[in-house]
Protein backbone atom coordinates (compact mmCIF):
# COMPACT_ATOMS: atom_id res chain seq x y z
CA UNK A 1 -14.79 30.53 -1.75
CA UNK A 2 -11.47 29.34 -0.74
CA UNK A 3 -10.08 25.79 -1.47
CA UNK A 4 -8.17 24.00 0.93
CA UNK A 5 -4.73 23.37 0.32
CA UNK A 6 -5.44 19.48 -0.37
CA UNK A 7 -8.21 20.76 -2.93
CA UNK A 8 -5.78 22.59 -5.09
CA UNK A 9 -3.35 19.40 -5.59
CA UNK A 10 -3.39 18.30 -9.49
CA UNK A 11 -4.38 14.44 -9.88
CA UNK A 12 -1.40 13.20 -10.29
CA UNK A 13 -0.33 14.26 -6.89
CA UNK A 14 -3.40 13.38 -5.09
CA UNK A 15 -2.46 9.80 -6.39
CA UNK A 16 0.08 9.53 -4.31
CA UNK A 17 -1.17 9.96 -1.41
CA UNK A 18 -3.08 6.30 -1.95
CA UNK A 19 0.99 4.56 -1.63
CA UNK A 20 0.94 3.34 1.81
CA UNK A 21 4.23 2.78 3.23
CA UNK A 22 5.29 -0.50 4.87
CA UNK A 23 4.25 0.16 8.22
CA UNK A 24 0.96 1.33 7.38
CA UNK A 25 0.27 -1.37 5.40
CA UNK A 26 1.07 -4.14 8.62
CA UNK A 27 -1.23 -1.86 10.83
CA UNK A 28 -4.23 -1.95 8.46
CA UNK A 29 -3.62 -5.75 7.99
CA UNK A 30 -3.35 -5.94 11.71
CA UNK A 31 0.01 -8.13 10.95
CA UNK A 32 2.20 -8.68 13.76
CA UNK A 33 4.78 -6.77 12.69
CA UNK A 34 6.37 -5.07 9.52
CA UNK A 35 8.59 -8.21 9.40
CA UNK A 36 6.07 -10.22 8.16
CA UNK A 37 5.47 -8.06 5.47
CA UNK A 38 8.90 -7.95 4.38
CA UNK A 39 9.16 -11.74 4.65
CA UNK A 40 6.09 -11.63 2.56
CA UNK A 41 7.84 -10.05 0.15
CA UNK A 42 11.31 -11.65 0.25
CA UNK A 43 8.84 -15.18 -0.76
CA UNK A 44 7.29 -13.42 -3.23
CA UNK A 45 4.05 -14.22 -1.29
CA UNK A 46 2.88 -10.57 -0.07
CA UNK A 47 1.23 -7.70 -1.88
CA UNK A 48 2.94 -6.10 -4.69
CA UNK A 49 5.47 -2.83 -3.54
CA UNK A 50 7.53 -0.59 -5.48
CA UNK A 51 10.38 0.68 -4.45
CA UNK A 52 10.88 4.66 -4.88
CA UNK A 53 14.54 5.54 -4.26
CA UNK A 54 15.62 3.49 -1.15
CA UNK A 55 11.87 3.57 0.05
CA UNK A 56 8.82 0.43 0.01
CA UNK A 57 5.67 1.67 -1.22
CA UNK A 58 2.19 -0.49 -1.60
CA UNK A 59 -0.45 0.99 -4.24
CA UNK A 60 -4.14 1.20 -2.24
CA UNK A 61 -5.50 -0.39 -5.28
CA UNK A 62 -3.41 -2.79 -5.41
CA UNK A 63 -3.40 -4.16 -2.32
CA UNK A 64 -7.11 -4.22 -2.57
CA UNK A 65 -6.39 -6.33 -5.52
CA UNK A 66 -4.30 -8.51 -3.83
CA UNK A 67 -6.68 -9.10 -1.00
CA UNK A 68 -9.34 -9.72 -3.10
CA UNK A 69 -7.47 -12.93 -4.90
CA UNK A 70 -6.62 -14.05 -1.24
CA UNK A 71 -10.17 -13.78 -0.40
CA UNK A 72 -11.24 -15.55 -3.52
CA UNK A 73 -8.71 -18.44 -3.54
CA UNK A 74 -9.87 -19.39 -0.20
CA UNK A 75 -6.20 -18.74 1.29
């Protein structure tokens, strides 16, 4: 039996594939636009993102984190 490329990734690089990048992030929280996100951020208000190099990434779990204290502080 032959794996599929994806199959054969190690853990550590499969985990990467759950950072969403900015723009994905405004799509799947049917936002405006990205620039709400990013004023989100800039108020310290949005979901937490890391930066790798010059680049915004959100953490899945994270952000399900982060919607899930929304959701529970009635905001």
């Amino acid at each position: 039996m032959t794996r599929r490329p994806e199959q054969r990734r190690s853990a550590e690089t499969r985990g990467l594939d759950e950072m969403l990048t900015p723009v994905e992030v405004a799509r799947l929280l049917r936002l405006p636009s990205v620039e709400t996100l990013y004023q989100w951020r800039r108020k310290r208000i949005g979901p937490p993102a890391v930066r790798v190099g010059r680049h915004l990434r959100y953490d899945s779990a994270k952000l399900a984190c982060w919607l899930d204290e929304r959701t529970e502080a009635g905001r």
